[in-house]
N, C-alpha and C. Protein backbone atom coordinates (compact mmCIF):
# COMPACT_ATOMS: atom_id res chain seq x y z
N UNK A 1 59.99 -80.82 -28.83
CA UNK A 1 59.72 -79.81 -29.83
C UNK A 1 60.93 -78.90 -30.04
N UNK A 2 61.69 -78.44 -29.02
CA UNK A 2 62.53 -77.71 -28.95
C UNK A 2 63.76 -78.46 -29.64
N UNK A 3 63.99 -79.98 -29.74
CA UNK A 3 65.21 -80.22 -30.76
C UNK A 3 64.85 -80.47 -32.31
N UNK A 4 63.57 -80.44 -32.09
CA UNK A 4 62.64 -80.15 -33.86
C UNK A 4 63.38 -78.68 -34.36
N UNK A 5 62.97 -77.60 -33.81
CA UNK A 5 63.00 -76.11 -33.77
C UNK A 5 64.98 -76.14 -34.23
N UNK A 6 65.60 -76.68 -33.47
CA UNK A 6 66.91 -76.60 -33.47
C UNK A 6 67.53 -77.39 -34.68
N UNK A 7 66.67 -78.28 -35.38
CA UNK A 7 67.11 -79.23 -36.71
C UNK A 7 66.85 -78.42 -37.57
N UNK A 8 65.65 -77.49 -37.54
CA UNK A 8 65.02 -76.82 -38.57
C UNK A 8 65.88 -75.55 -38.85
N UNK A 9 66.87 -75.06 -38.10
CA UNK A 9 67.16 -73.69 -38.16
C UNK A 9 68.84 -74.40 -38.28
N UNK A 10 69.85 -75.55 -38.38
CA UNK A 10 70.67 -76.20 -38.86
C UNK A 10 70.21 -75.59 -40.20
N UNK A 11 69.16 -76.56 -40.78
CA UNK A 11 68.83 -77.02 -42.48
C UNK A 11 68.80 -75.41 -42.64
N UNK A 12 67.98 -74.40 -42.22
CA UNK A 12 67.65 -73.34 -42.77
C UNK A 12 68.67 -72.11 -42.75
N UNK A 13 69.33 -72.13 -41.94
CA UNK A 13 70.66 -71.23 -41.67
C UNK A 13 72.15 -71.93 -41.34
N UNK A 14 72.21 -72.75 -42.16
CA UNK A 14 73.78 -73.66 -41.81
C UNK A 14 74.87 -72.92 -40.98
N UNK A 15 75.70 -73.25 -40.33
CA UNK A 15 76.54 -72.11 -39.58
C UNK A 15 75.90 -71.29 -38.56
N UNK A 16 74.77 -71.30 -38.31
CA UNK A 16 74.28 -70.50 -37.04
C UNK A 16 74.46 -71.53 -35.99
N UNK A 17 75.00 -70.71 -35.24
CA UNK A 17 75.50 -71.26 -33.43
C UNK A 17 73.88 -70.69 -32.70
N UNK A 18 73.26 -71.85 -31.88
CA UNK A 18 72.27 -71.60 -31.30
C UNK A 18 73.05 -71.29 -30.15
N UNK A 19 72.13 -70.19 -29.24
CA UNK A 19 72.72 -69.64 -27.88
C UNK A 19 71.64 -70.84 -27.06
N UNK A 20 69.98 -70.10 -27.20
CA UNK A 20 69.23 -70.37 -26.62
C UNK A 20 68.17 -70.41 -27.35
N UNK A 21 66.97 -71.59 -26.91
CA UNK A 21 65.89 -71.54 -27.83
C UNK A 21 64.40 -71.43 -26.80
N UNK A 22 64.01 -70.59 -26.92
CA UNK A 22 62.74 -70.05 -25.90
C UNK A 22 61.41 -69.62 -26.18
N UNK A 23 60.83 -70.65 -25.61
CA UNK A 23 59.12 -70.71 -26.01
C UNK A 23 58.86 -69.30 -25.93
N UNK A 24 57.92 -68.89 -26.85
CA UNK A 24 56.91 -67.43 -26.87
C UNK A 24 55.64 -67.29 -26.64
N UNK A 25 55.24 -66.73 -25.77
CA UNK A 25 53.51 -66.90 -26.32
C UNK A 25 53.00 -65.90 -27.04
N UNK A 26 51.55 -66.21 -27.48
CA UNK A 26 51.05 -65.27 -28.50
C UNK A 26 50.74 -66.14 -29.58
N UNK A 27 50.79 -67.31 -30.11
CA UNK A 27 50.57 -67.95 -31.07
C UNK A 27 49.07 -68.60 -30.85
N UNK A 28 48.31 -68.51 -31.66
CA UNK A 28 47.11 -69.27 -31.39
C UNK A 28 46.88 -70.19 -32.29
N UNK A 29 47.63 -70.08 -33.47
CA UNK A 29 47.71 -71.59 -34.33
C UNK A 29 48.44 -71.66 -34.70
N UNK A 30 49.57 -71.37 -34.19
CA UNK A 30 50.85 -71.94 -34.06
C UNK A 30 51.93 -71.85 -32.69
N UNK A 31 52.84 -72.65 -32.67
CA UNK A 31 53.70 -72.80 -31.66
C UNK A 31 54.66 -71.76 -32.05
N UNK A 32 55.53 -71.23 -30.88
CA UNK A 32 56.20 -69.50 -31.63
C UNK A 32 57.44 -70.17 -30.30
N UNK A 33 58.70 -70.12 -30.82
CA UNK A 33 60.18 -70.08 -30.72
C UNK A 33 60.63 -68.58 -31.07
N UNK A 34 61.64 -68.28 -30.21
CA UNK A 34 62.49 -67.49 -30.30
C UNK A 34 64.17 -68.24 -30.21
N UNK A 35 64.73 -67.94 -31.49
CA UNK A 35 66.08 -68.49 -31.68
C UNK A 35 67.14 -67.54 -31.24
N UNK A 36 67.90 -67.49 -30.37
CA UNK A 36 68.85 -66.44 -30.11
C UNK A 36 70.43 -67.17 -30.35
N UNK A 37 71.13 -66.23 -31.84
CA UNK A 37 71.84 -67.01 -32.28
C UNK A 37 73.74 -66.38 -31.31
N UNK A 38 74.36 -66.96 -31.50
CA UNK A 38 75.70 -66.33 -30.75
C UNK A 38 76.09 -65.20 -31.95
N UNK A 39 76.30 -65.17 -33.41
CA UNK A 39 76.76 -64.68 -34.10
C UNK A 39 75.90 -63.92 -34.49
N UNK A 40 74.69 -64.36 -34.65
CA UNK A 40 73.87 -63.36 -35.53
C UNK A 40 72.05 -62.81 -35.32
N UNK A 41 71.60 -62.05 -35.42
CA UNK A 41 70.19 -61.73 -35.00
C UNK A 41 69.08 -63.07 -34.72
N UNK A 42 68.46 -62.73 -33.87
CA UNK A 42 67.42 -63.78 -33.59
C UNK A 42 66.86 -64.21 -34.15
N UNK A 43 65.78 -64.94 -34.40
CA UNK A 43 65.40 -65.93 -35.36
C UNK A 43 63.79 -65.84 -34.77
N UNK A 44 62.88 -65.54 -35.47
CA UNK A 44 61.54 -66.21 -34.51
C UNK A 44 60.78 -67.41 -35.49
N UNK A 45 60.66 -68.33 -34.78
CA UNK A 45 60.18 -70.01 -35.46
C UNK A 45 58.60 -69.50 -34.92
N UNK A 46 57.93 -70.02 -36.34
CA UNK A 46 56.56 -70.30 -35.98
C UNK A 46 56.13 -71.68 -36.68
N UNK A 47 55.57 -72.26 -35.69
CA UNK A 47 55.53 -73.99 -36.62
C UNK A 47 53.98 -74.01 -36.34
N UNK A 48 53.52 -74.44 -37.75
CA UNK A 48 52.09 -74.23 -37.91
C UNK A 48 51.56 -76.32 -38.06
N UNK A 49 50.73 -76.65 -37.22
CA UNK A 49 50.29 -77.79 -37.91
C UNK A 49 49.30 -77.98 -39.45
N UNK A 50 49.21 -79.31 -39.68
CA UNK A 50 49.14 -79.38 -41.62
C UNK A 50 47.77 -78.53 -41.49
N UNK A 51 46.81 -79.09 -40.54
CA UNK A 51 45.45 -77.72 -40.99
C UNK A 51 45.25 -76.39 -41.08
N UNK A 52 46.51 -75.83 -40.52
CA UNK A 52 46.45 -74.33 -40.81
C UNK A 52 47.73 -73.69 -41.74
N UNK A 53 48.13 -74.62 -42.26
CA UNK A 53 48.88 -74.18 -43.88
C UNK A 53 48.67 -73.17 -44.69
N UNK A 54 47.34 -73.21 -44.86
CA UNK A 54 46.47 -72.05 -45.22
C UNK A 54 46.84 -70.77 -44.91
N UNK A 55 47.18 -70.46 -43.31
CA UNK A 55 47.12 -69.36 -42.32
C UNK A 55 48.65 -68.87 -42.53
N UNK A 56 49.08 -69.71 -42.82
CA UNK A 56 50.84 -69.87 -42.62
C UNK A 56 51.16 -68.90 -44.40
N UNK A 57 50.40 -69.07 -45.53
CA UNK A 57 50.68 -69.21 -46.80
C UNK A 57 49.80 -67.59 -46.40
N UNK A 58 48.77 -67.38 -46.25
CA UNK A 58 48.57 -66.32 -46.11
C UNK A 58 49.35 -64.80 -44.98
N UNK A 59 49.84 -65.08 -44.25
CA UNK A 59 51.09 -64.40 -43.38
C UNK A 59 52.30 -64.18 -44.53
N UNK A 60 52.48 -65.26 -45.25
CA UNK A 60 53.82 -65.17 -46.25
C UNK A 60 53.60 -63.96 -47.77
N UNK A 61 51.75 -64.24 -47.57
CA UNK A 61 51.48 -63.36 -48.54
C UNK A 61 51.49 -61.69 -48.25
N UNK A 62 51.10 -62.00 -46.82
CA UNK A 62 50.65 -60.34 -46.52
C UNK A 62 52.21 -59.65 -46.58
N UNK A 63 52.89 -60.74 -46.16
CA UNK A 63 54.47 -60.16 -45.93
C UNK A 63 55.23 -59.04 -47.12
N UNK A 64 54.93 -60.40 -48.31
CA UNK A 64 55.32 -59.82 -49.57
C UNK A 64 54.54 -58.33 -49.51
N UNK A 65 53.17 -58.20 -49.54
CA UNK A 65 52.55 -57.18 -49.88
C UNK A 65 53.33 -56.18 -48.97
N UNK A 66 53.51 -55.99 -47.71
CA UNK A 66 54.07 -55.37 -46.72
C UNK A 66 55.37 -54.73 -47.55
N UNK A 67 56.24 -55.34 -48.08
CA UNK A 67 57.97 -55.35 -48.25
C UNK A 67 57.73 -53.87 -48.79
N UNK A 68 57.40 -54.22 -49.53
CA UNK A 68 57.83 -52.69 -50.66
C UNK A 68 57.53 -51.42 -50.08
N UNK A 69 56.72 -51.32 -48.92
CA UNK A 69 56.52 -50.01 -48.68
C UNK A 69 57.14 -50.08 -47.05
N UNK A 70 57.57 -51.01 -46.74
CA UNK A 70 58.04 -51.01 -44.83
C UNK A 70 59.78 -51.85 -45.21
N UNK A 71 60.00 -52.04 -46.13
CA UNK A 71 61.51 -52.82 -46.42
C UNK A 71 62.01 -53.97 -45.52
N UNK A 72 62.60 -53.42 -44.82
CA UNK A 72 63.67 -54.61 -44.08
C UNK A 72 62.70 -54.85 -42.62
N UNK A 73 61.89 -54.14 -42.42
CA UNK A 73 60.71 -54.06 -40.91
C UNK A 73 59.82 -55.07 -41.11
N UNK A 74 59.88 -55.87 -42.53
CA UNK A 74 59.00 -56.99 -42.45
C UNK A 74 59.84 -58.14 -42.19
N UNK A 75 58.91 -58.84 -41.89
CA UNK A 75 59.66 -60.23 -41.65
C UNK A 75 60.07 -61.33 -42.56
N UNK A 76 60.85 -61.89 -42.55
CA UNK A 76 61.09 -62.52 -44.05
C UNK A 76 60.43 -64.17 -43.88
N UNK A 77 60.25 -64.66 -44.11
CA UNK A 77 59.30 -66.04 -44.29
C UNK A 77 60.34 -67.00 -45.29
N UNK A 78 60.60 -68.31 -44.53
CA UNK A 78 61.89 -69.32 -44.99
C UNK A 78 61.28 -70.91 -44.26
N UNK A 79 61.39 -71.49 -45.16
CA UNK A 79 61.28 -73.25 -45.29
C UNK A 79 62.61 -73.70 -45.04
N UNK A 80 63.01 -74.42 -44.15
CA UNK A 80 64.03 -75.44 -44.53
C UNK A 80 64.43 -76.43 -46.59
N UNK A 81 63.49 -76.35 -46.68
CA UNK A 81 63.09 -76.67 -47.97
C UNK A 81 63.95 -75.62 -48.99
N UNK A 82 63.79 -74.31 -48.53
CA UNK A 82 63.94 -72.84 -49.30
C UNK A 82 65.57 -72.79 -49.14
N UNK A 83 66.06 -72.98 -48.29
CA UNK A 83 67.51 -72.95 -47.77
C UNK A 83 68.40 -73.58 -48.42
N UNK A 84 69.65 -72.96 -48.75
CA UNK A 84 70.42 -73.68 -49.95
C UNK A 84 71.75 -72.79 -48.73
N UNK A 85 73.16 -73.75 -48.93
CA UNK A 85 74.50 -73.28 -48.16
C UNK A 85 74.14 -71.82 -48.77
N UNK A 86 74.70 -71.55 -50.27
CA UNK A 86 74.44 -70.00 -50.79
C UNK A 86 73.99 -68.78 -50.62
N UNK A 87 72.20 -69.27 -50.14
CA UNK A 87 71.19 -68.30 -49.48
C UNK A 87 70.39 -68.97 -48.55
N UNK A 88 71.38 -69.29 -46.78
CA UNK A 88 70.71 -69.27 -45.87
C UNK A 88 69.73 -68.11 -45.34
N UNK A 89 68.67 -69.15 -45.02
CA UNK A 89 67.42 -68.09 -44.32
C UNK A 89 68.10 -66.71 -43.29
């Protein structure tokens, strides 16, 4: 799982140097990574399986709602998919 976590954050942040990648707990439907990069702020991976997509799409929603009144204190929500060289996650 842990060289899954490490492919995914390649595609999603190109140029990030992984230090260390370290299981979290606290996830109950999902698996939770902590990325600790050499250059740049940590990273926290949450990998959701396909039945709770749902759960995953709703967290991304509350986020948005969150931004505007808490700014940079929310968390930002990124796909490998979403990631372009230009605007890494």
């Amino acid at each position: 799982m842990i060289e899954n976590v490490a492919a995914m954050i390649v595609k999603a942040s190109p140029g990030s140097d992984i230090a260390e990648i370290v299981p979290r707990s606290g996830g109950q439907l999902s698996t939770v990574f902590e990325v600790r990069r050499t250059a740049a702020d940590p990273l926290i991976v949450k990998i959701y399986g396909p039945e709770w997509a749902w759960n995953q799409a709703k967290e991304v929603h509350v986020h948005g709602l969150l931004a505007d009144h808490l700014g940079t204190s929310v968390p930002k929500s990124c796909t490998p998919r979403q990631a372009t060289p230009r605007s890494p996650c």
